[in-house]
N, C-alpha and C. Protein backbone atom coordinates (compact mmCIF):
# COMPACT_ATOMS: atom_id res chain seq x y z
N UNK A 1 0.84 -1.16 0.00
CA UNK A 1 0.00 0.00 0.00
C UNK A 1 0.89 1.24 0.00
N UNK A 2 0.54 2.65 -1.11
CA UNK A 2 0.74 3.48 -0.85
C UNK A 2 0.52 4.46 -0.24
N UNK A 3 0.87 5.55 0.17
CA UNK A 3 -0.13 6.97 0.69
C UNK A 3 0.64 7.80 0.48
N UNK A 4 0.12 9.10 -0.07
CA UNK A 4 0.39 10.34 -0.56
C UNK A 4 -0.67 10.97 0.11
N UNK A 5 -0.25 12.38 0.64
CA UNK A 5 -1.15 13.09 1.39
C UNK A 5 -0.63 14.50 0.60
N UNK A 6 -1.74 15.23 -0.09
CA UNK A 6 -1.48 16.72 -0.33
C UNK A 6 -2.14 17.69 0.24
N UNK A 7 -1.74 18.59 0.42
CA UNK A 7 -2.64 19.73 1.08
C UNK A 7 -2.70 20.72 0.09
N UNK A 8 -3.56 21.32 -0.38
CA UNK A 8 -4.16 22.31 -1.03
C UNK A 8 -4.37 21.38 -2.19
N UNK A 9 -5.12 22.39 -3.16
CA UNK A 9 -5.40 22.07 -4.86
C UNK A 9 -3.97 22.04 -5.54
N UNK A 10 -3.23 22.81 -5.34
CA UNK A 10 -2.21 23.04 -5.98
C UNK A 10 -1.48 21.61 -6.31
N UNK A 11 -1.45 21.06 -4.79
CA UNK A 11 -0.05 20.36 -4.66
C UNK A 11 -0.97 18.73 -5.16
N UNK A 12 -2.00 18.53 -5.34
CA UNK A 12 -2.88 17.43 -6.15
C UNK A 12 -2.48 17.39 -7.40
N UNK A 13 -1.58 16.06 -7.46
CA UNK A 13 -1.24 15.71 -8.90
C UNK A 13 -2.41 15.24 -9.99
N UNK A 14 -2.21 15.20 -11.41
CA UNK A 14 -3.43 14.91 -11.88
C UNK A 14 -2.93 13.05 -12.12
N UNK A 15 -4.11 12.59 -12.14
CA UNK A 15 -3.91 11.05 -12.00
C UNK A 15 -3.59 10.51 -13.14
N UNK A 16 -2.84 9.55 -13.13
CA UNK A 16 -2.34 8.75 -14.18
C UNK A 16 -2.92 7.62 -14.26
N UNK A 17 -2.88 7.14 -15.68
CA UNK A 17 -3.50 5.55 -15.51
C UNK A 17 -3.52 3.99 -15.33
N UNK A 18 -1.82 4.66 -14.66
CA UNK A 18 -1.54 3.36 -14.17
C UNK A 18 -2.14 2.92 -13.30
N UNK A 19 -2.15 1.44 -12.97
CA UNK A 19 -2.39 0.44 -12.23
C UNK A 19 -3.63 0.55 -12.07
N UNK A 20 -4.35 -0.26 -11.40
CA UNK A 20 -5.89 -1.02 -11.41
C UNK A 20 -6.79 -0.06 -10.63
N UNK A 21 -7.49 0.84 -11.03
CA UNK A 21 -8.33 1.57 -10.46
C UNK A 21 -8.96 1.47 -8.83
N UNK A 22 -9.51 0.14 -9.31
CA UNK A 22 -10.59 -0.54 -8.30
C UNK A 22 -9.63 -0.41 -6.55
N UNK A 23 -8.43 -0.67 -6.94
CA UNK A 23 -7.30 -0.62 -5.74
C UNK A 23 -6.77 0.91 -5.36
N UNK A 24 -7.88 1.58 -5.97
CA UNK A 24 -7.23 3.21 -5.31
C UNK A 24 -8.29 3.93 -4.73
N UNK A 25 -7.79 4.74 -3.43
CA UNK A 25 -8.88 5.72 -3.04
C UNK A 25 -8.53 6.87 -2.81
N UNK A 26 -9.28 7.99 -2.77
CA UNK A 26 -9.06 9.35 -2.64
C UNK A 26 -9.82 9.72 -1.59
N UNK A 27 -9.04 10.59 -0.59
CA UNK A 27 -10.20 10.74 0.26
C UNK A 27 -9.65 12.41 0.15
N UNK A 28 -11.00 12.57 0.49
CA UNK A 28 -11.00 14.16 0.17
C UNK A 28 -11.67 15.08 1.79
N UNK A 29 -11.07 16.02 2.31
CA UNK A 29 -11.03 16.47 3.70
C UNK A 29 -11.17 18.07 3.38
N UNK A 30 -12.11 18.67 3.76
CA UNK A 30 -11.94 19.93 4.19
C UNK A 30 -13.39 20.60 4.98
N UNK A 31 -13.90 22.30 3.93
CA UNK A 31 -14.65 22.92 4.60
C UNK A 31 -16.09 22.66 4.11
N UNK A 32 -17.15 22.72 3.86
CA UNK A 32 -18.26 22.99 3.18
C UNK A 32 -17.63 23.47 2.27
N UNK A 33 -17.26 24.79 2.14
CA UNK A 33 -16.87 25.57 1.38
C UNK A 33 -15.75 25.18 0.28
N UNK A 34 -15.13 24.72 0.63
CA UNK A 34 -13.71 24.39 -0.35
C UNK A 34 -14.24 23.14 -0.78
N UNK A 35 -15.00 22.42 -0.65
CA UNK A 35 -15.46 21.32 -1.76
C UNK A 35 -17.02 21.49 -2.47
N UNK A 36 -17.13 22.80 -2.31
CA UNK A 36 -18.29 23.43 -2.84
C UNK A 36 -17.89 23.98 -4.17
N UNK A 37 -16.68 24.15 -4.02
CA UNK A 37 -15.78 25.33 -5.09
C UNK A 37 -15.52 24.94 -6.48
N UNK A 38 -15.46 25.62 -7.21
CA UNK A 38 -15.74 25.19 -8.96
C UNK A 38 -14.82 24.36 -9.05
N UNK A 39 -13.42 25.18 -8.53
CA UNK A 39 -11.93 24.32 -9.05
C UNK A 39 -11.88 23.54 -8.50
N UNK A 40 -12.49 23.01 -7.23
CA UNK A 40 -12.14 21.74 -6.29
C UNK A 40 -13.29 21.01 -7.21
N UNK A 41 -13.95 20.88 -7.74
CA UNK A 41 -15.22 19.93 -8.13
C UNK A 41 -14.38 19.27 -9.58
N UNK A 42 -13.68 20.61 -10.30
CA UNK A 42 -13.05 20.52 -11.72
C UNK A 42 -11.78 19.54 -11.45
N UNK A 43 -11.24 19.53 -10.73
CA UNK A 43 -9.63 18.48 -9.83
C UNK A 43 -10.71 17.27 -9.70
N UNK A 44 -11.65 17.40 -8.96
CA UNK A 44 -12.23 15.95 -8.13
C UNK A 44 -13.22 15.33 -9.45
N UNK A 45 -12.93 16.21 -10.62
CA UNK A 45 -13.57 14.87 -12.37
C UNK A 45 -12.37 14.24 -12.84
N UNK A 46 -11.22 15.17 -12.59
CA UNK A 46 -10.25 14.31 -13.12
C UNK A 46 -10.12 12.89 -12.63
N UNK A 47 -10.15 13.02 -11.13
CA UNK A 47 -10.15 11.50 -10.83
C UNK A 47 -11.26 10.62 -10.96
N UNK A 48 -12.11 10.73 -11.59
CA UNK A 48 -13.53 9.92 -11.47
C UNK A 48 -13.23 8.73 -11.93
N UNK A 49 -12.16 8.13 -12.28
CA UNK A 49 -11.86 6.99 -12.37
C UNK A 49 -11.51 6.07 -10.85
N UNK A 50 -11.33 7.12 -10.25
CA UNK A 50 -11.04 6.50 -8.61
C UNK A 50 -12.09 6.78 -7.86
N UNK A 51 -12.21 5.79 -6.59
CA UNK A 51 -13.12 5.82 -6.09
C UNK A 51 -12.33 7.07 -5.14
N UNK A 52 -13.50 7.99 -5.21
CA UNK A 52 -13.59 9.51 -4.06
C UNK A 52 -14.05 9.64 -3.06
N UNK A 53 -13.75 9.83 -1.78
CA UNK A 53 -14.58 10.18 -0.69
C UNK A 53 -14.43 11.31 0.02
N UNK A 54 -15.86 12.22 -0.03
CA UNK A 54 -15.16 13.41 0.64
C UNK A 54 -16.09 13.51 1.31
N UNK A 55 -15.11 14.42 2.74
CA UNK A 55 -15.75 14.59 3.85
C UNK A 55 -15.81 16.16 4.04
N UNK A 56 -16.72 16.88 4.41
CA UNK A 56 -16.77 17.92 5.05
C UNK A 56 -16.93 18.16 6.86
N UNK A 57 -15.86 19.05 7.01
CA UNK A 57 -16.06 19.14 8.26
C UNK A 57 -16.48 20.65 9.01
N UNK A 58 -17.21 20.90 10.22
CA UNK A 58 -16.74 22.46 10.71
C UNK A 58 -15.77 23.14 10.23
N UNK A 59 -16.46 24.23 10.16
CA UNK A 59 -15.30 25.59 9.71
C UNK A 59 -14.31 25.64 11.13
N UNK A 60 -15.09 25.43 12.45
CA UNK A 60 -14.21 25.14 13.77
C UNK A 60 -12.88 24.33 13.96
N UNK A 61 -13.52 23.10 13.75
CA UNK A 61 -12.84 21.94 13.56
C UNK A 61 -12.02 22.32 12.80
N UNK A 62 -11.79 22.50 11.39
CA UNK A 62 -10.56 22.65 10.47
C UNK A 62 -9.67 23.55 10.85
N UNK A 63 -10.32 24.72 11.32
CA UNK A 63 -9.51 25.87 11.63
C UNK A 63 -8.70 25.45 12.89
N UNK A 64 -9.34 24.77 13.66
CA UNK A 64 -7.92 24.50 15.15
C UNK A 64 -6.55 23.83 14.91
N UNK A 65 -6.94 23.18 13.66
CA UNK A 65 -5.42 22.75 13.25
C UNK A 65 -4.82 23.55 11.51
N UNK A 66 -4.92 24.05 11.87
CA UNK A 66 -4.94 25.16 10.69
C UNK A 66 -5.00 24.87 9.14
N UNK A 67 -6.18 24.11 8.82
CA UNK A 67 -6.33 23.99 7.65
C UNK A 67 -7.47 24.77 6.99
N UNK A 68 -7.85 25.85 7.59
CA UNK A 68 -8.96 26.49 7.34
C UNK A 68 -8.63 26.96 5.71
N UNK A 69 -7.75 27.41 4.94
CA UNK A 69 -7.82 27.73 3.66
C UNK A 69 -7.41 26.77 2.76
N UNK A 70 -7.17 25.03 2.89
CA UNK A 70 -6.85 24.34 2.05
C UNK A 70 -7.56 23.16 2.36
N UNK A 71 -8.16 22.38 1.18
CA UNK A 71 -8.45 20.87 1.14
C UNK A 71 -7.49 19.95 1.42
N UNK A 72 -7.54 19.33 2.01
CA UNK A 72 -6.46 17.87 2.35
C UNK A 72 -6.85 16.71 1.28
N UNK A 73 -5.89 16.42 0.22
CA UNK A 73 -5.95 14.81 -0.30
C UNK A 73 -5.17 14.15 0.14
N UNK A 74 -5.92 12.91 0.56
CA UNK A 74 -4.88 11.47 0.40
C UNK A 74 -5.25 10.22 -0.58
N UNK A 75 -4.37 10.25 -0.69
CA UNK A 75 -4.90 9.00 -2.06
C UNK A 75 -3.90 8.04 -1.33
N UNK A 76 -4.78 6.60 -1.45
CA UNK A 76 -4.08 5.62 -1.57
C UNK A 76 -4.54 4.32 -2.07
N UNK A 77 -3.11 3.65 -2.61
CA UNK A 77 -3.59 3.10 -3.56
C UNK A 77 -2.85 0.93 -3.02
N UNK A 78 -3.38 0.19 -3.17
CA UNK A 78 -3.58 -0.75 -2.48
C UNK A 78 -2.99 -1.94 -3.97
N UNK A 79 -1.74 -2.64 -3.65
CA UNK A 79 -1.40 -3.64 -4.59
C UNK A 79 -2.49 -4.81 -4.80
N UNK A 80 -3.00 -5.17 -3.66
CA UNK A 80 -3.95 -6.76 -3.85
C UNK A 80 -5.34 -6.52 -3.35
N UNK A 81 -5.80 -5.09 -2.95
CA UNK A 81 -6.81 -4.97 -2.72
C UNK A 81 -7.83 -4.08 -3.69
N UNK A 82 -9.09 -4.66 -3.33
CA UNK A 82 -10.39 -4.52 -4.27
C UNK A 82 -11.19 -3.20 -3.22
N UNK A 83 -11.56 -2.09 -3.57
CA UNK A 83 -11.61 -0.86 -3.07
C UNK A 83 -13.51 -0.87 -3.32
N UNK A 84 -14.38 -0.72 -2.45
CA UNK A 84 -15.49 -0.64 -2.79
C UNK A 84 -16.26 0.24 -1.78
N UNK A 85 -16.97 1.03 -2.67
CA UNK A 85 -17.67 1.90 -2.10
C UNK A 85 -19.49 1.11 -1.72
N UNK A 86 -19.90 2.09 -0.87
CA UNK A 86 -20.81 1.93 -0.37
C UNK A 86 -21.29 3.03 0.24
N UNK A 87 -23.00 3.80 0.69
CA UNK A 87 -23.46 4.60 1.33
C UNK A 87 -24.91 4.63 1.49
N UNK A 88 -25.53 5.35 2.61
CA UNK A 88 -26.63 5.30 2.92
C UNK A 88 -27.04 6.39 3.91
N UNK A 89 -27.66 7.13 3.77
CA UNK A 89 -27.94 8.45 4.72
C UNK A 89 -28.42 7.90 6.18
N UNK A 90 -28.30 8.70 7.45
CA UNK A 90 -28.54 8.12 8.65
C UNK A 90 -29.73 9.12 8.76
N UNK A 91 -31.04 9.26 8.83
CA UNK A 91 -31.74 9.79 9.05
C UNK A 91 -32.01 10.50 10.62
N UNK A 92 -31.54 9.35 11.49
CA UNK A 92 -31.73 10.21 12.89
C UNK A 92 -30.93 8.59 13.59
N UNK A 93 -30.37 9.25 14.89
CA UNK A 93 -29.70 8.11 16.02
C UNK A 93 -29.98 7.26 15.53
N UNK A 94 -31.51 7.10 15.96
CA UNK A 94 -32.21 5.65 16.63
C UNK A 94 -31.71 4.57 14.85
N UNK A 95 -31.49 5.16 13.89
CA UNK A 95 -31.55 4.43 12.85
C UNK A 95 -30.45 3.81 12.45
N UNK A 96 -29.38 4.29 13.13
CA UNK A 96 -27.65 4.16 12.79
C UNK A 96 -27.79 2.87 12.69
N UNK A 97 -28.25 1.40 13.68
CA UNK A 97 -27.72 0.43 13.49
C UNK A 97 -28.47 -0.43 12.61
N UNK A 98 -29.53 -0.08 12.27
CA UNK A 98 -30.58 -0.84 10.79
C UNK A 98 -29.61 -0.20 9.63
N UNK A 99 -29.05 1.17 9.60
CA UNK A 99 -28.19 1.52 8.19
C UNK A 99 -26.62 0.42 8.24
N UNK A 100 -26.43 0.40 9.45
CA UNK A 100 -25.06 0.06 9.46
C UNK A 100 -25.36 -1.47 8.85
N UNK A 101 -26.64 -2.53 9.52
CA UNK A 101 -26.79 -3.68 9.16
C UNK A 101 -27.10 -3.89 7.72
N UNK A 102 -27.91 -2.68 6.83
CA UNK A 102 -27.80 -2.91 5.69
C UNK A 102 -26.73 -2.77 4.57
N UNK A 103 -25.57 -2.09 5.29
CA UNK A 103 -24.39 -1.54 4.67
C UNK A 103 -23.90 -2.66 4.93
N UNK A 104 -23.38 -3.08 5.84
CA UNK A 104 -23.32 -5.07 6.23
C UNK A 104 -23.23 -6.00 4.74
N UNK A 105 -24.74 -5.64 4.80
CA UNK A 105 -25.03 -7.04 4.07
C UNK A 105 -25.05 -6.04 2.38
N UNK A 106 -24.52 -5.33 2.04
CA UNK A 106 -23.94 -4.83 0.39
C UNK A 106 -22.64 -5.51 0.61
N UNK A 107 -22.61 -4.98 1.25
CA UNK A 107 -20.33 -5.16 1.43
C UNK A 107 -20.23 -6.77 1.47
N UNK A 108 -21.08 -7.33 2.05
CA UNK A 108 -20.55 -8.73 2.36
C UNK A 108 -19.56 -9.77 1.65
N UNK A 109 -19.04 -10.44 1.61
CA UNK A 109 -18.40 -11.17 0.28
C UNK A 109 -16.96 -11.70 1.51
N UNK A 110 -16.60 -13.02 1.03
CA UNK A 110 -15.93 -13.89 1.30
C UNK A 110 -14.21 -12.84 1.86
N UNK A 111 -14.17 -12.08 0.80
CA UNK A 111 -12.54 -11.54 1.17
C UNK A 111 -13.08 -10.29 1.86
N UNK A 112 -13.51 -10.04 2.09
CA UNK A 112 -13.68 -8.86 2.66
C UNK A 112 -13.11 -8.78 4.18
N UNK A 113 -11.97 -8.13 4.20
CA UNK A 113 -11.16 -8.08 5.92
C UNK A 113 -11.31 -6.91 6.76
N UNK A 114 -11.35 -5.50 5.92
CA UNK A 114 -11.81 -4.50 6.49
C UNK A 114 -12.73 -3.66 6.26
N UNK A 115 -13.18 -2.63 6.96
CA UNK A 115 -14.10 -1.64 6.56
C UNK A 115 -13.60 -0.29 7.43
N UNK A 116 -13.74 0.68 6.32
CA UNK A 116 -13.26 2.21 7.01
C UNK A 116 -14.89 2.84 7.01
N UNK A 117 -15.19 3.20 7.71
CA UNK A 117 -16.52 3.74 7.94
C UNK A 117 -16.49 5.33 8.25
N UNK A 118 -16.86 6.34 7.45
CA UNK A 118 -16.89 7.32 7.55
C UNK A 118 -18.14 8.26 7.75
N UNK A 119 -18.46 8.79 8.83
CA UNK A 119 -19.89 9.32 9.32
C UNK A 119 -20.13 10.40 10.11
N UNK A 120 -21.32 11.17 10.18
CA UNK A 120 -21.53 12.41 10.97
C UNK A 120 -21.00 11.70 12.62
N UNK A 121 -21.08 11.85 13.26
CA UNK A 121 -20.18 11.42 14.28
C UNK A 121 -22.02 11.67 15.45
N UNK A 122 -22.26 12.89 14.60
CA UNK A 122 -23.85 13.33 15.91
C UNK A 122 -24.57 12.40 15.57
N UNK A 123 -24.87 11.26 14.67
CA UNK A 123 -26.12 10.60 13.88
C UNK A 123 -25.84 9.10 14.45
N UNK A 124 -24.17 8.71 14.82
CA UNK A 124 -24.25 7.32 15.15
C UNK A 124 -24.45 6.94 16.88
């Protein structure tokens, strides 16, 4: 496994087409705002060959560690592993663990060893 971590738009290389798609992820970190933004949306087609995940967080939150004016990428990209997305909105608490059981049973499958689960943090 690789990992590359960039901070800002700038320093986001544009993707190449090597190696097997399915084994790469992008995760994408910042404000409302900065993944609202034309040029961050225009960077995040180039990769649409990779699976993307982006998270928005507080303008609070970002700002205490001072990333308030840049998006964070990390891409990484996985030699023997099969990269699969999955999602489902949490409508309220009480529902977190009927979404989580149906997210369960999409993902399911024989090789499957891990799961990164990414979520409002107030909803689970």
């Amino acid at each position: 496994m690789t990992v590359q971590q960039y901070r800002g738009l700038d320093a986001l290389p544009t993707p190449t087409d090597k190696g097997p798609k399915e084994g790469a992820l992008l995760l994408v970190f910042g404000t409302t705002e900065h993944l609202q933004r034309h040029d961050v949306q225009q960077v995040l087609s180039a990769w649409a060959r990779t699976h993307v995940v982006a998270g928005a967080s507080s303008d609070a939150l970002i700002s205490t560690v001072g990333l308030e004016s840049l998006p964070v990428f990390t891409h990484l990209r996985f030699e023997q592993t099969r990269v699969r997305l999955a999602s489902a909105p949490v409508p309220d608490p009480e529902a977190s663990y009927e979404v989580g059981r149906q997210l369960g049973q999409v993902l399911a499958e024989p090789q499957l060893r891990y799961v990164l689960l990414l979520a409002d943090g107030f909803l689970l």
